[in-house]
C-alpha atoms as a PDB file:
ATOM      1  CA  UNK A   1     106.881  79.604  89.693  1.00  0.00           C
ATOM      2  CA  UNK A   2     104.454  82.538  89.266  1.00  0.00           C
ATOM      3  CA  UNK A   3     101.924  83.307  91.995  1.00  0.00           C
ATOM      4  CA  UNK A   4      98.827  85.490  92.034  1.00  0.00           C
ATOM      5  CA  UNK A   5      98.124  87.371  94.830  1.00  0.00           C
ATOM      6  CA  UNK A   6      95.468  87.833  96.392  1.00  0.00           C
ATOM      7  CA  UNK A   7      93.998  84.665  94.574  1.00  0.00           C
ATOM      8  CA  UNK A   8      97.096  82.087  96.208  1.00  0.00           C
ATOM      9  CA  UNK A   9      97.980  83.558  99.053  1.00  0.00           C
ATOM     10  CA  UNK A  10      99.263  80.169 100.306  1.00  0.00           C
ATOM     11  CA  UNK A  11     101.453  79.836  97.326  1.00  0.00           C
ATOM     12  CA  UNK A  12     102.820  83.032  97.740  1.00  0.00           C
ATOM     13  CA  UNK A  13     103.802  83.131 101.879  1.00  0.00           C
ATOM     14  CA  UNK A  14     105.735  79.760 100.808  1.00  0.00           C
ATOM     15  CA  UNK A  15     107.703  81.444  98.069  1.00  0.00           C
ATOM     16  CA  UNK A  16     108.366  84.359 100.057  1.00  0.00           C
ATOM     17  CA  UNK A  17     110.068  82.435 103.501  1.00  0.00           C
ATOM     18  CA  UNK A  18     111.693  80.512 100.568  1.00  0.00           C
ATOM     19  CA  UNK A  19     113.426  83.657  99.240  1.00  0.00           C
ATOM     20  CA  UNK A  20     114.077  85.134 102.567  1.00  0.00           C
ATOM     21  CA  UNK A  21     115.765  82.490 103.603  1.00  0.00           C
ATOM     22  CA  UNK A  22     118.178  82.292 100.293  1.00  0.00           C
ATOM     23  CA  UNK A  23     118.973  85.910 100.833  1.00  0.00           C
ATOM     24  CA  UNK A  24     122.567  85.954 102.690  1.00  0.00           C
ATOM     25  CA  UNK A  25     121.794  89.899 102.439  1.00  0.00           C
ATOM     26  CA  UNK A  26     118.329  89.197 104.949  1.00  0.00           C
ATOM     27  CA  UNK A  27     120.928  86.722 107.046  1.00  0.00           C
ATOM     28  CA  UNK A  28     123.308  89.704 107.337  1.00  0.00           C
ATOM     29  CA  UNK A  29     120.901  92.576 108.038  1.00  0.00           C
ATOM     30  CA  UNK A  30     118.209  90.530 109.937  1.00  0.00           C
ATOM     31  CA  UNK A  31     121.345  89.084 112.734  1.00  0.00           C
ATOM     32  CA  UNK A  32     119.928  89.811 115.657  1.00  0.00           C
ATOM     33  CA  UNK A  33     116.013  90.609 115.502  1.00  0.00           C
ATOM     34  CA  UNK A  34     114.027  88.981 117.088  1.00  0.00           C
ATOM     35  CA  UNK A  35     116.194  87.550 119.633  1.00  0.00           C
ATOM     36  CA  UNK A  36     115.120  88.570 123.392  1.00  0.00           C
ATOM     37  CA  UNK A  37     112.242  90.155 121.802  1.00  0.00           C
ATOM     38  CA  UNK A  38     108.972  88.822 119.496  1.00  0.00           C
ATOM     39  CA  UNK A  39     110.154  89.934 116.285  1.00  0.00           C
ATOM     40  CA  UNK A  40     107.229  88.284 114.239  1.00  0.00           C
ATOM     41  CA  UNK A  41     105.096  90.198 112.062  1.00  0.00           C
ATOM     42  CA  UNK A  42     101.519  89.685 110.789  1.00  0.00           C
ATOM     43  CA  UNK A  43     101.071  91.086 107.668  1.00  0.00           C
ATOM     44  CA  UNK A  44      97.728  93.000 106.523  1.00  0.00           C
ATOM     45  CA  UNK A  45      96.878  93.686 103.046  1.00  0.00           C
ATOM     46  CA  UNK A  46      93.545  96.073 103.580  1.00  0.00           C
ATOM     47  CA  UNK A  47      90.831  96.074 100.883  1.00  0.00           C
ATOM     48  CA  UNK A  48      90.307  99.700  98.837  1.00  0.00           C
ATOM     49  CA  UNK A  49      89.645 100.214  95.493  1.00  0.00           C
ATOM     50  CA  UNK A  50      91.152  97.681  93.550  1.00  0.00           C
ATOM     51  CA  UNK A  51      90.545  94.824  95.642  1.00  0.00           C
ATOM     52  CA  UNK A  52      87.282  94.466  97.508  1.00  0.00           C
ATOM     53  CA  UNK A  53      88.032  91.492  99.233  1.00  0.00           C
ATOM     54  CA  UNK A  54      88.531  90.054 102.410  1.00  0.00           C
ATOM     55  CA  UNK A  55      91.248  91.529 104.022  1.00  0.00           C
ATOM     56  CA  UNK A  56      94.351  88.803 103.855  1.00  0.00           C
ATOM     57  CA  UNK A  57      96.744  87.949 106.715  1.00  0.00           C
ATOM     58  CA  UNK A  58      99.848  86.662 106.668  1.00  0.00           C
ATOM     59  CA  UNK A  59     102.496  85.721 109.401  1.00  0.00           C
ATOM     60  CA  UNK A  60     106.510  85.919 109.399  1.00  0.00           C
ATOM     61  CA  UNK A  61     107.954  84.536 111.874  1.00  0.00           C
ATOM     62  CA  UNK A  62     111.795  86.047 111.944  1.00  0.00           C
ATOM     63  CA  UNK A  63     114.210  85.527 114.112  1.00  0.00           C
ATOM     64  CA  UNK A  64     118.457  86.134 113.982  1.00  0.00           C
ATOM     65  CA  UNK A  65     118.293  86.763 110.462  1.00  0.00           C
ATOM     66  CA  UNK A  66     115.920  83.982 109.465  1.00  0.00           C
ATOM     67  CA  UNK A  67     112.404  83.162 108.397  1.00  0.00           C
ATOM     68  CA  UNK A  68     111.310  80.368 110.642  1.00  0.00           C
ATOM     69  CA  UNK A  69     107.650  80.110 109.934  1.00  0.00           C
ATOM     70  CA  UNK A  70     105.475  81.534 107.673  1.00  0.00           C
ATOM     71  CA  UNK A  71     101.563  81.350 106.470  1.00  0.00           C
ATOM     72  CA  UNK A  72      98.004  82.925 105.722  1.00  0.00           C
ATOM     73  CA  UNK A  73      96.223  83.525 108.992  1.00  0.00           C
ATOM     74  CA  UNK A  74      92.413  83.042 109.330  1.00  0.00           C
ATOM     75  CA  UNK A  75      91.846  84.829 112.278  1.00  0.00           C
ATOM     76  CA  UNK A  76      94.692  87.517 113.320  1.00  0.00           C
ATOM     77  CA  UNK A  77      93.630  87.818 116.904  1.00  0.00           C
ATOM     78  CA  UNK A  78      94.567  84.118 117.664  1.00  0.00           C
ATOM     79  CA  UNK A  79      98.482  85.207 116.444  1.00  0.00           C
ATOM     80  CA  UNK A  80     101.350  86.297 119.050  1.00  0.00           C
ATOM     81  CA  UNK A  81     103.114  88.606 116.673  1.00  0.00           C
ATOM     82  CA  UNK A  82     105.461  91.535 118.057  1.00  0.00           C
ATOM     83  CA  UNK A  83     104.752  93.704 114.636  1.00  0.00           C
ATOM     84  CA  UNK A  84     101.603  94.061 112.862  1.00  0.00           C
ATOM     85  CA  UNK A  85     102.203  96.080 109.301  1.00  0.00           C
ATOM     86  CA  UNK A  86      99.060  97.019 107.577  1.00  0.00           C
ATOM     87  CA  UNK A  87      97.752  98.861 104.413  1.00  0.00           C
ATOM     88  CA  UNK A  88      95.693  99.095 101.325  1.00  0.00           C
ATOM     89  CA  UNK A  89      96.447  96.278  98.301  1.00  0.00           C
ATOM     90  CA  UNK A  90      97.190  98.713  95.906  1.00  0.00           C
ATOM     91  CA  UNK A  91     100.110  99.790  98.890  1.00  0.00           C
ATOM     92  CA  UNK A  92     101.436  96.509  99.242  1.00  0.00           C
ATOM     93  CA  UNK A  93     101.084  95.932  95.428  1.00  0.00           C
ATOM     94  CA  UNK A  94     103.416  99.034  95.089  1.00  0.00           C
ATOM     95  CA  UNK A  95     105.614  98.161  97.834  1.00  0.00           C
ATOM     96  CA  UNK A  96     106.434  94.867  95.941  1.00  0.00           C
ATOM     97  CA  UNK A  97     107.147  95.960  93.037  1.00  0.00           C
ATOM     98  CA  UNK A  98     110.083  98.559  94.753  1.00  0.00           C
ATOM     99  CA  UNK A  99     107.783 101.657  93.925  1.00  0.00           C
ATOM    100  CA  UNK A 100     107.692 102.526  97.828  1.00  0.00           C
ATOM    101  CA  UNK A 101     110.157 102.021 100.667  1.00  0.00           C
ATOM    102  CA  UNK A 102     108.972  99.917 103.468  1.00  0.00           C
ATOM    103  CA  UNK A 103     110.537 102.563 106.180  1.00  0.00           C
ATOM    104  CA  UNK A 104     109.161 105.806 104.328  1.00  0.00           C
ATOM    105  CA  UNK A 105     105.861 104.250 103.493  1.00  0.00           C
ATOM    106  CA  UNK A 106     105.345 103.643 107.314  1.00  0.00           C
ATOM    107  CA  UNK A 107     106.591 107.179 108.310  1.00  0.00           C
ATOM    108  CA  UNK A 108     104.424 108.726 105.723  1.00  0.00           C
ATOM    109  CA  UNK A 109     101.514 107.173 106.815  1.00  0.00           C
ATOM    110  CA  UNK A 110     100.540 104.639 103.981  1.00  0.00           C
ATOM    111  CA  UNK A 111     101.445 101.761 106.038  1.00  0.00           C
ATOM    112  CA  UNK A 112     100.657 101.164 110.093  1.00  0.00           C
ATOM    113  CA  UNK A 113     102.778  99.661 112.012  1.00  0.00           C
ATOM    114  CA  UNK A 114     102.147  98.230 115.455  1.00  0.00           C
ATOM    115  CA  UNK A 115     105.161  97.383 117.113  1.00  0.00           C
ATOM    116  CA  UNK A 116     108.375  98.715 118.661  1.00  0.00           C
ATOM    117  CA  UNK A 117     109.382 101.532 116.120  1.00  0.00           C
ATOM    118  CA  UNK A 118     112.745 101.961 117.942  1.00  0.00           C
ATOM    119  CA  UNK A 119     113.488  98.116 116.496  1.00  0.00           C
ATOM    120  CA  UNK A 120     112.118  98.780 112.947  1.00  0.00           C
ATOM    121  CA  UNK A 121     114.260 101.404 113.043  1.00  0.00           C
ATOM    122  CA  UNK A 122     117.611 100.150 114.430  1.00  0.00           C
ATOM    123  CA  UNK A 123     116.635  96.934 112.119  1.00  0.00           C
ATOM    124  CA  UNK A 124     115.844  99.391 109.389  1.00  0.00           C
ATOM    125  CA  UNK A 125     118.083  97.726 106.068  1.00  0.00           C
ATOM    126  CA  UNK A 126     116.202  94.144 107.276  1.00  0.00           C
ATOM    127  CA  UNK A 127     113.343  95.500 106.759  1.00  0.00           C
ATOM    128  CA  UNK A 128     114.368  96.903 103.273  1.00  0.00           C
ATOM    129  CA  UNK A 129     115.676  93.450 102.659  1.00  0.00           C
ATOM    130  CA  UNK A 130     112.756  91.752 103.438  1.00  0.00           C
ATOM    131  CA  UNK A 131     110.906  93.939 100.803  1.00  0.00           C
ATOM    132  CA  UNK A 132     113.382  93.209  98.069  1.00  0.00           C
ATOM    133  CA  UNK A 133     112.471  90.074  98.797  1.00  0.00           C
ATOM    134  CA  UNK A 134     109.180  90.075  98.425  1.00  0.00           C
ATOM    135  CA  UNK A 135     110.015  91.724  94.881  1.00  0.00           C
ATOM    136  CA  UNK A 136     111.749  88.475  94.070  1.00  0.00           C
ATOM    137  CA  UNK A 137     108.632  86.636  94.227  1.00  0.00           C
ATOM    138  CA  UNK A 138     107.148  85.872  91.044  1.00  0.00           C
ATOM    139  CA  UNK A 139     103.734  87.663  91.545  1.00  0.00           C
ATOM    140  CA  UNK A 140     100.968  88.738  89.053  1.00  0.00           C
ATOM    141  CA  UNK A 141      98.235  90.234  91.118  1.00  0.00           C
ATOM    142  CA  UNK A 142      94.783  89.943  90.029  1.00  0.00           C
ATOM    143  CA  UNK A 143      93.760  93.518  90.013  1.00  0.00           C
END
């Protein structure tokens, strides 16, 4: 099923904790995060150029190497997350399609991430499984 983004997002947070889940590569890498420590993320995908939208919000909730929960958030400050990863559309639009790495986009500065960087980076192949999932995803984006 083909979802647009940023016009479903609903549709597309569904098919993405559908695909994490089937990975036994996410169930391998993710063992362990999130457990004795908040390892959900909120998601941020920041207006800019291409899209002048509302910025959209997702949540993940992860935890020993699977997605337990997952959905658009209306107001971010009502979520306990333990990472927050942020940036521009055109970022995250780039990021999906495998053009950027999820680890060097953060170092370099096109992505923020709040959150225990010592755990992104001991958890560092999850998190480059989690973004070849989200590549999985049939997406067209609307701009």
């Amino acid at each position: 099923m083909t979802v647009r983004l940023p016009s479903e997002p609903e549709a597309y947070i569904e098919e993405y904790k559908q695909t994490i889940n089937a990975s036994k590569e996410y169930s391998d890498t993710g063992e362990g995060w999130g457990v004795g420590f908040n390892g959900d993320f909120l998601f941020e995908l920041q207006p800019d150029e291409t899209y002048e939208g509302d910025p959209i919000h997702f949540f993940v909730g992860l935890e020993d190497g699977d997605c337990t929960e997952s959905y658009v958030v209306d107001d971010p400050d009502k979520e306990d997350w333990g990472f927050a990863y942020r940036g521009e559309y055109e970022d995250w639009k780039q990021l999906m399609q495998g053009d950027i790495d999820p680890v060097e986009g953060m170092m370099d500065g096109t992505f923020d991430l709040d959150g225990d960087m010592q755990k992104v980076m001991q958890y560092s192949q999850a998190a480059v499984t989690m973004t070849e999932c989200a590549g999985e995803v049939d997406v067209e984006f609307d701009y």
